[in-house]
PDB file of N, CA and C in Angstrom:
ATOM      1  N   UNK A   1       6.111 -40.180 -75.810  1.00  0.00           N
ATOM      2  CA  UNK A   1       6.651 -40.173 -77.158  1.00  0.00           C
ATOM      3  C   UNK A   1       5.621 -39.541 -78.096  1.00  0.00           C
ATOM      4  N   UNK A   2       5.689 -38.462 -78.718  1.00  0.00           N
ATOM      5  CA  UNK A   2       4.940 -37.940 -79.545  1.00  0.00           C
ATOM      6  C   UNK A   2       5.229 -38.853 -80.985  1.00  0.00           C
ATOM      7  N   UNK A   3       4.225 -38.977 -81.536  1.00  0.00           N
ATOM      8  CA  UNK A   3       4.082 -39.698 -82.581  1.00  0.00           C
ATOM      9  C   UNK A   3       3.045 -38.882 -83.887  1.00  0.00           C
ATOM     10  N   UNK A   4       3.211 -38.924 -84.909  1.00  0.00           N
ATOM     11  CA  UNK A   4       2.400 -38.020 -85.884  1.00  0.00           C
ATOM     12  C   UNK A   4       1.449 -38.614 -86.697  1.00  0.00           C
ATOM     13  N   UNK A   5       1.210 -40.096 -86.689  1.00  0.00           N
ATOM     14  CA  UNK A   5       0.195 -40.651 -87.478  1.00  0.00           C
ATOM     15  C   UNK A   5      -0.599 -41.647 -86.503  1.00  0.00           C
ATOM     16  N   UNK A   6      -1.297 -41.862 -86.953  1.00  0.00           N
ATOM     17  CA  UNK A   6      -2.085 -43.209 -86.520  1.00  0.00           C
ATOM     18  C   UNK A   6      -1.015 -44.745 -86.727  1.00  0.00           C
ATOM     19  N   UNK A   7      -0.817 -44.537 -88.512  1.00  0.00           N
ATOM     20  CA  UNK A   7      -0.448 -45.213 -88.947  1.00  0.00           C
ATOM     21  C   UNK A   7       1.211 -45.917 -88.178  1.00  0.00           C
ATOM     22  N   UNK A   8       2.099 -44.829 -87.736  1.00  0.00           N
ATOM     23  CA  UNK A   8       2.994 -44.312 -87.125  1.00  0.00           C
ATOM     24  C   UNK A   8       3.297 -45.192 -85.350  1.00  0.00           C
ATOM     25  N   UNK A   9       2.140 -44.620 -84.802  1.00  0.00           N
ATOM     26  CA  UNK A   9       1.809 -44.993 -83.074  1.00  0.00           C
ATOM     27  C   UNK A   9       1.548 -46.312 -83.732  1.00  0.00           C
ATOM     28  N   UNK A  10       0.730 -47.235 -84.540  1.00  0.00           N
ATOM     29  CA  UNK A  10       0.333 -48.393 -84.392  1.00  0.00           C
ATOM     30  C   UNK A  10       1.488 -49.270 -84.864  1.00  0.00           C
ATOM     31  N   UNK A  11       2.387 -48.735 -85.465  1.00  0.00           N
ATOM     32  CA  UNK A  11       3.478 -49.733 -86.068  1.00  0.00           C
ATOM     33  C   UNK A  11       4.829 -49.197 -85.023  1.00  0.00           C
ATOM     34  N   UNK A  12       4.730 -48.605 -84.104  1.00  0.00           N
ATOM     35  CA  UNK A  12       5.477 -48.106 -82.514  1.00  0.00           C
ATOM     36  C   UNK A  12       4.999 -49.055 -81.742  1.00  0.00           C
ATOM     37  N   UNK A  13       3.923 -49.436 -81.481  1.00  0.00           N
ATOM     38  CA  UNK A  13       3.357 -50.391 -80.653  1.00  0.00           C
ATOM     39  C   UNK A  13       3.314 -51.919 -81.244  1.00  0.00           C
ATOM     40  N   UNK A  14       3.630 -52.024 -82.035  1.00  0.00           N
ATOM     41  CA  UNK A  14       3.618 -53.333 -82.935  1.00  0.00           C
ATOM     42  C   UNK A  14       2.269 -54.167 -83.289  1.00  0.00           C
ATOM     43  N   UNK A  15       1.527 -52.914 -83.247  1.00  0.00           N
ATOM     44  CA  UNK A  15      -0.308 -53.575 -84.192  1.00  0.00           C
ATOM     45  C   UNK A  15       0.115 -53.222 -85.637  1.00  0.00           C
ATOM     46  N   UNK A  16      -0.969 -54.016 -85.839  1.00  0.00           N
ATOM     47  CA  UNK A  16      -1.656 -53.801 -87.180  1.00  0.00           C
ATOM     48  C   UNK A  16      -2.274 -52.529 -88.028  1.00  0.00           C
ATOM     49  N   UNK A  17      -1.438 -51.382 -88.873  1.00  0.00           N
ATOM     50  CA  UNK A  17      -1.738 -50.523 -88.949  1.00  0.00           C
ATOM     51  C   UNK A  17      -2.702 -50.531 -90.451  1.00  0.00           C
ATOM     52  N   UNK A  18      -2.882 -51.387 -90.872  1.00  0.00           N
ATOM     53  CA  UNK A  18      -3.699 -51.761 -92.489  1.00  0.00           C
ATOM     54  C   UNK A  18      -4.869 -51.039 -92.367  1.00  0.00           C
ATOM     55  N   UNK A  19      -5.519 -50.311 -93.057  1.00  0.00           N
ATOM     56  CA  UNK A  19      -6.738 -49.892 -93.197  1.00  0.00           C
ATOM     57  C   UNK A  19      -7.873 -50.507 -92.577  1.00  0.00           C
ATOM     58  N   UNK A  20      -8.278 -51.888 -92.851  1.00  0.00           N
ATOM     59  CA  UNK A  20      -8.728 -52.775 -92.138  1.00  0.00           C
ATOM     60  C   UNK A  20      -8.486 -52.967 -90.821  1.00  0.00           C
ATOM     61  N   UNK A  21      -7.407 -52.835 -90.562  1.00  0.00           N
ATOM     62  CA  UNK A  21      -7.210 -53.091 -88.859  1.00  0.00           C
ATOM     63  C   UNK A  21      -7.276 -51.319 -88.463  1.00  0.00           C
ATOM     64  N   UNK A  22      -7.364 -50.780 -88.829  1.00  0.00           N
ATOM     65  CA  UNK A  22      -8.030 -48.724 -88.428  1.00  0.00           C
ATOM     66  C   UNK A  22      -9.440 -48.965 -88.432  1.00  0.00           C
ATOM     67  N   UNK A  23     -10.023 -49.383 -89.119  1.00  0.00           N
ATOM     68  CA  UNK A  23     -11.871 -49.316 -89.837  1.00  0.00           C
ATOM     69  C   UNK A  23     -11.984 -50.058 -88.124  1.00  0.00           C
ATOM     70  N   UNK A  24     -11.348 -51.224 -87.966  1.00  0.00           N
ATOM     71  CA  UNK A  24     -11.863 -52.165 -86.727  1.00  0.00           C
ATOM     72  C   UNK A  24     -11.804 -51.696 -85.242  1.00  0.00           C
ATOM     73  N   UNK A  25     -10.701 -50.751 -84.819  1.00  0.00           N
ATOM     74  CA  UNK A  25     -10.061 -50.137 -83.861  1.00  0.00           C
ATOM     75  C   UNK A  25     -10.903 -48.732 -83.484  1.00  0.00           C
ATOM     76  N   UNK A  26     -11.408 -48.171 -85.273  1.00  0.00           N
ATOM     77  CA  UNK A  26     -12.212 -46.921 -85.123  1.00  0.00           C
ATOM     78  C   UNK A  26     -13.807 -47.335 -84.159  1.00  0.00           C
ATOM     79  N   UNK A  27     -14.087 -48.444 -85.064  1.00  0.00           N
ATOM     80  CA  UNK A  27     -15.443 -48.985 -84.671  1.00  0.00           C
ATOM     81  C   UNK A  27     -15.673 -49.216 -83.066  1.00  0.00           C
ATOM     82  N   UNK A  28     -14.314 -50.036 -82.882  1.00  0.00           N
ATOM     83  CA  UNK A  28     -14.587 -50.512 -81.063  1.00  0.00           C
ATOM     84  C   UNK A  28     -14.303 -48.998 -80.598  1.00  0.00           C
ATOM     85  N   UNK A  29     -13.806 -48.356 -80.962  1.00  0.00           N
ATOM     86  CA  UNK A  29     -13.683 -47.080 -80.040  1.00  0.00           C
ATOM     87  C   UNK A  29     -14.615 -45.827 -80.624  1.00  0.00           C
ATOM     88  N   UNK A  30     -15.724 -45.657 -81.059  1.00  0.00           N
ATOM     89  CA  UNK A  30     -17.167 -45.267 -81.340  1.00  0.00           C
ATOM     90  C   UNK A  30     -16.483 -44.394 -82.633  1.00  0.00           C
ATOM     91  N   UNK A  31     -15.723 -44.759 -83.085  1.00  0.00           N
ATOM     92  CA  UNK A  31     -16.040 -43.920 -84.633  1.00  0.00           C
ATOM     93  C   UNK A  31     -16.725 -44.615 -85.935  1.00  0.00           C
ATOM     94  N   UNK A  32     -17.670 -44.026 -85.942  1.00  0.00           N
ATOM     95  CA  UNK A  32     -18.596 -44.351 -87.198  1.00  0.00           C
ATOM     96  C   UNK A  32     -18.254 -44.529 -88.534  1.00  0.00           C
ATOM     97  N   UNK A  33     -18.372 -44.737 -89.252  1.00  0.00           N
ATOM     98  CA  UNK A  33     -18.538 -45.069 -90.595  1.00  0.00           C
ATOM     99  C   UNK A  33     -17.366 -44.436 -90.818  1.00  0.00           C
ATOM    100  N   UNK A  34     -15.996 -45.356 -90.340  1.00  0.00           N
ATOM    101  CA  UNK A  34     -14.528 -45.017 -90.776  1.00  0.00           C
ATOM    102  C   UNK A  34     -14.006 -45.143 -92.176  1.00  0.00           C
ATOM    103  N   UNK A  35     -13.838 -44.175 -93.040  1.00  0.00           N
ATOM    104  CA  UNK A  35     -13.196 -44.168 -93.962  1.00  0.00           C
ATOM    105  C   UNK A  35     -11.410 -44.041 -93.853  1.00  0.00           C
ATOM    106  N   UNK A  36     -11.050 -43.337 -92.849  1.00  0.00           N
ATOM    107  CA  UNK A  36      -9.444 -42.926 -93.050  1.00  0.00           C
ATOM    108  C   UNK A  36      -9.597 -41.725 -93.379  1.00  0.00           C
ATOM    109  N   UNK A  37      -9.956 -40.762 -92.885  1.00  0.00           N
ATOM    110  CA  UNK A  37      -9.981 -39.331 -93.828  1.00  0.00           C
ATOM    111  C   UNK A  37      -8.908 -38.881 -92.473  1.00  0.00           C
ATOM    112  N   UNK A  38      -8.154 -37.716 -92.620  1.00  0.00           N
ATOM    113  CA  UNK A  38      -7.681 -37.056 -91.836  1.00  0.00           C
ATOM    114  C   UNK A  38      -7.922 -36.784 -90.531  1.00  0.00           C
ATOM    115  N   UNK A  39      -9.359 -36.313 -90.221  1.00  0.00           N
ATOM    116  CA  UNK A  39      -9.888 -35.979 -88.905  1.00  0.00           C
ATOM    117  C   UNK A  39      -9.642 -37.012 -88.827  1.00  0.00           C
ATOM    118  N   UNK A  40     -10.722 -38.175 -89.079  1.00  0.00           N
ATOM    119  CA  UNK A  40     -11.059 -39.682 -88.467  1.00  0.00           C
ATOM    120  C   UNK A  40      -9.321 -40.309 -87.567  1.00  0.00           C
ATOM    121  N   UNK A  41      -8.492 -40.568 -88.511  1.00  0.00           N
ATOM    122  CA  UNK A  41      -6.795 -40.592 -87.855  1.00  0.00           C
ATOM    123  C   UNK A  41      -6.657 -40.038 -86.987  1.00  0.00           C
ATOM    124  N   UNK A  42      -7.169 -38.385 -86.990  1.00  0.00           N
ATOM    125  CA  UNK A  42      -6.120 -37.589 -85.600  1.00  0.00           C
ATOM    126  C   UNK A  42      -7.167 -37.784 -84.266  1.00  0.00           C
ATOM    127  N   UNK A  43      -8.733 -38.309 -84.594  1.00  0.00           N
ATOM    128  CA  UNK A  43      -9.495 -38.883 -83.551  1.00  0.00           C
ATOM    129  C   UNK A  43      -8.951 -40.015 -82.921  1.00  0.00           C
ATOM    130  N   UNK A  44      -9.232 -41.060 -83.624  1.00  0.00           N
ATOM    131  CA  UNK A  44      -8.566 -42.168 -83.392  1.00  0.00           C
ATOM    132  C   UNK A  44      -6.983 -42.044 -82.875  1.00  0.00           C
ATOM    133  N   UNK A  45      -6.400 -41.788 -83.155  1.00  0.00           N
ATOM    134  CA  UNK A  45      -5.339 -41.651 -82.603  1.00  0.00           C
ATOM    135  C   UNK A  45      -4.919 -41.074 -81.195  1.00  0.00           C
ATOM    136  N   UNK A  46      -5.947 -40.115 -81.060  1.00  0.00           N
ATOM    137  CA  UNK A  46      -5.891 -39.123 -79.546  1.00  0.00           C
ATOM    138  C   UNK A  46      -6.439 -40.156 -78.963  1.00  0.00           C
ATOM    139  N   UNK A  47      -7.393 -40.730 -79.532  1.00  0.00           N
ATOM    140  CA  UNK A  47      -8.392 -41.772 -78.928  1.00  0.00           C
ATOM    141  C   UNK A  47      -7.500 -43.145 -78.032  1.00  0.00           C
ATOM    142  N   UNK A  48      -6.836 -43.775 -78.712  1.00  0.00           N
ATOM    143  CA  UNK A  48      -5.626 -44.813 -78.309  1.00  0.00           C
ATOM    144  C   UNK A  48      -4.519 -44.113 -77.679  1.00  0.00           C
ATOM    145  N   UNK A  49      -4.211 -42.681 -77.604  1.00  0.00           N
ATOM    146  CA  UNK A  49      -3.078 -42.305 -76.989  1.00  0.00           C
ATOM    147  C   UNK A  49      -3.610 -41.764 -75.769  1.00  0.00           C
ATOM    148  N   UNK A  50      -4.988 -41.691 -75.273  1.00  0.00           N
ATOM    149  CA  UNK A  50      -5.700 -41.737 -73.897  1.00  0.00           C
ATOM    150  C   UNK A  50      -5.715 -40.106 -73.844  1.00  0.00           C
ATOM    151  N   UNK A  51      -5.606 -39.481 -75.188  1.00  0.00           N
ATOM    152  CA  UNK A  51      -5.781 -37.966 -74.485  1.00  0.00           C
ATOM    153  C   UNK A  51      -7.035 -37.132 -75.318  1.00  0.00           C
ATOM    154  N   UNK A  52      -8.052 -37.984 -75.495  1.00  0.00           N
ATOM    155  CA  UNK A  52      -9.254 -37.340 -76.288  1.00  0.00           C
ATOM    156  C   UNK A  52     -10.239 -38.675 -76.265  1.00  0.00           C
ATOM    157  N   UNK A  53     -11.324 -38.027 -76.319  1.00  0.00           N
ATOM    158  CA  UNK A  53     -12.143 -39.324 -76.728  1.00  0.00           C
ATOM    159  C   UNK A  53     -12.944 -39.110 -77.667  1.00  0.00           C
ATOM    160  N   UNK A  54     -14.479 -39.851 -78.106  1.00  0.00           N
ATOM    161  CA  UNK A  54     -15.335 -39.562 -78.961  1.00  0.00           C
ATOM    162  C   UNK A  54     -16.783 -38.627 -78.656  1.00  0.00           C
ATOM    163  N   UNK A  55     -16.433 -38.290 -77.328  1.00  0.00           N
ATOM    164  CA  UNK A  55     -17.671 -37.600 -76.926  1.00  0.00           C
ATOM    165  C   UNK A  55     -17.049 -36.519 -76.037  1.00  0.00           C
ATOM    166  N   UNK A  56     -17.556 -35.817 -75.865  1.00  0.00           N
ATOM    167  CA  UNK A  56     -17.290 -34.616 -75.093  1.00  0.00           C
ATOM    168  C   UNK A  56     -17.411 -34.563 -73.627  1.00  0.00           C
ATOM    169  N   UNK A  57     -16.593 -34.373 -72.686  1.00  0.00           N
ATOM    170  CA  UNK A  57     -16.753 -34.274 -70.937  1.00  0.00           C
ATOM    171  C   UNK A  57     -15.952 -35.064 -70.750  1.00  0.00           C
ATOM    172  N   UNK A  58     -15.887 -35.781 -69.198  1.00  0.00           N
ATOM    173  CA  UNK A  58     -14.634 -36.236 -68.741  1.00  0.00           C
ATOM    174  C   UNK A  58     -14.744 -37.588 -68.896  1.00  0.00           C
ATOM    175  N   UNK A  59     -13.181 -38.185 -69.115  1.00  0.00           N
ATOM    176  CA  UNK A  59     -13.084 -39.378 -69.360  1.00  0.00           C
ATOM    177  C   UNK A  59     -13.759 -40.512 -68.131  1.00  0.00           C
ATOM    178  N   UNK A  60     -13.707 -41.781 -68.687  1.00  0.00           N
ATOM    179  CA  UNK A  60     -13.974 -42.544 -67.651  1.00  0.00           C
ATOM    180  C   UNK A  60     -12.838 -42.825 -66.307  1.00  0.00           C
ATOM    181  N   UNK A  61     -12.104 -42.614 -66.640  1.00  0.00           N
ATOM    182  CA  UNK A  61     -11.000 -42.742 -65.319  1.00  0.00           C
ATOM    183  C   UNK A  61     -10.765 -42.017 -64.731  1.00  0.00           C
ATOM    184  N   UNK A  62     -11.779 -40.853 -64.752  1.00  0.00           N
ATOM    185  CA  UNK A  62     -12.270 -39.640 -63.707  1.00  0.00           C
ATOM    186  C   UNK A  62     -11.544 -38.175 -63.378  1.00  0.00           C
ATOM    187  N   UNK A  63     -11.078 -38.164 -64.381  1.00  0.00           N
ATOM    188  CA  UNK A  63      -9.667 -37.330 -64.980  1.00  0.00           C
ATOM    189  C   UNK A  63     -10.191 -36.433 -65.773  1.00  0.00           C
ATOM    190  N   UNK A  64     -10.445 -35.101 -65.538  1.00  0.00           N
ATOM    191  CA  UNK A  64     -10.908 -34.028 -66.163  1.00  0.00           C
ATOM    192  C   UNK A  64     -10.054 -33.414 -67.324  1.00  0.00           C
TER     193      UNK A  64
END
């Protein structure tokens, strides 16, 4: 299911999409000093949809 926000996928999945619950989700998944700016969303978001991460090279589940 393609989805276009952060905000979007998290209220599809039935979390908590509040700013506060993004700042918390960014943090456990290595984004720094989360404001909500645009990039930060489309990170985070690739980030929870398992097709990007926060660092560069291959994921942990060994999947190039």
């Amino acid at each position: 299911m393609a989805v276009g926000s952060i905000v979007d996928y998290l209220d599809s999945i039935g979390q908590d999409s509040s700013p506060e619950a993004r700042k918390r989700l960014a943090e456990q998944n290595g984004i720094t000093d989360y404001k909500g700016t645009a990039d930060q969303n489309i990170r985070l978001l690739r980030t929870l949809q398992g097709g990007g991460s926060t660092s560069s090279g291959s994921t942990s589940t060994g999947v190039p």
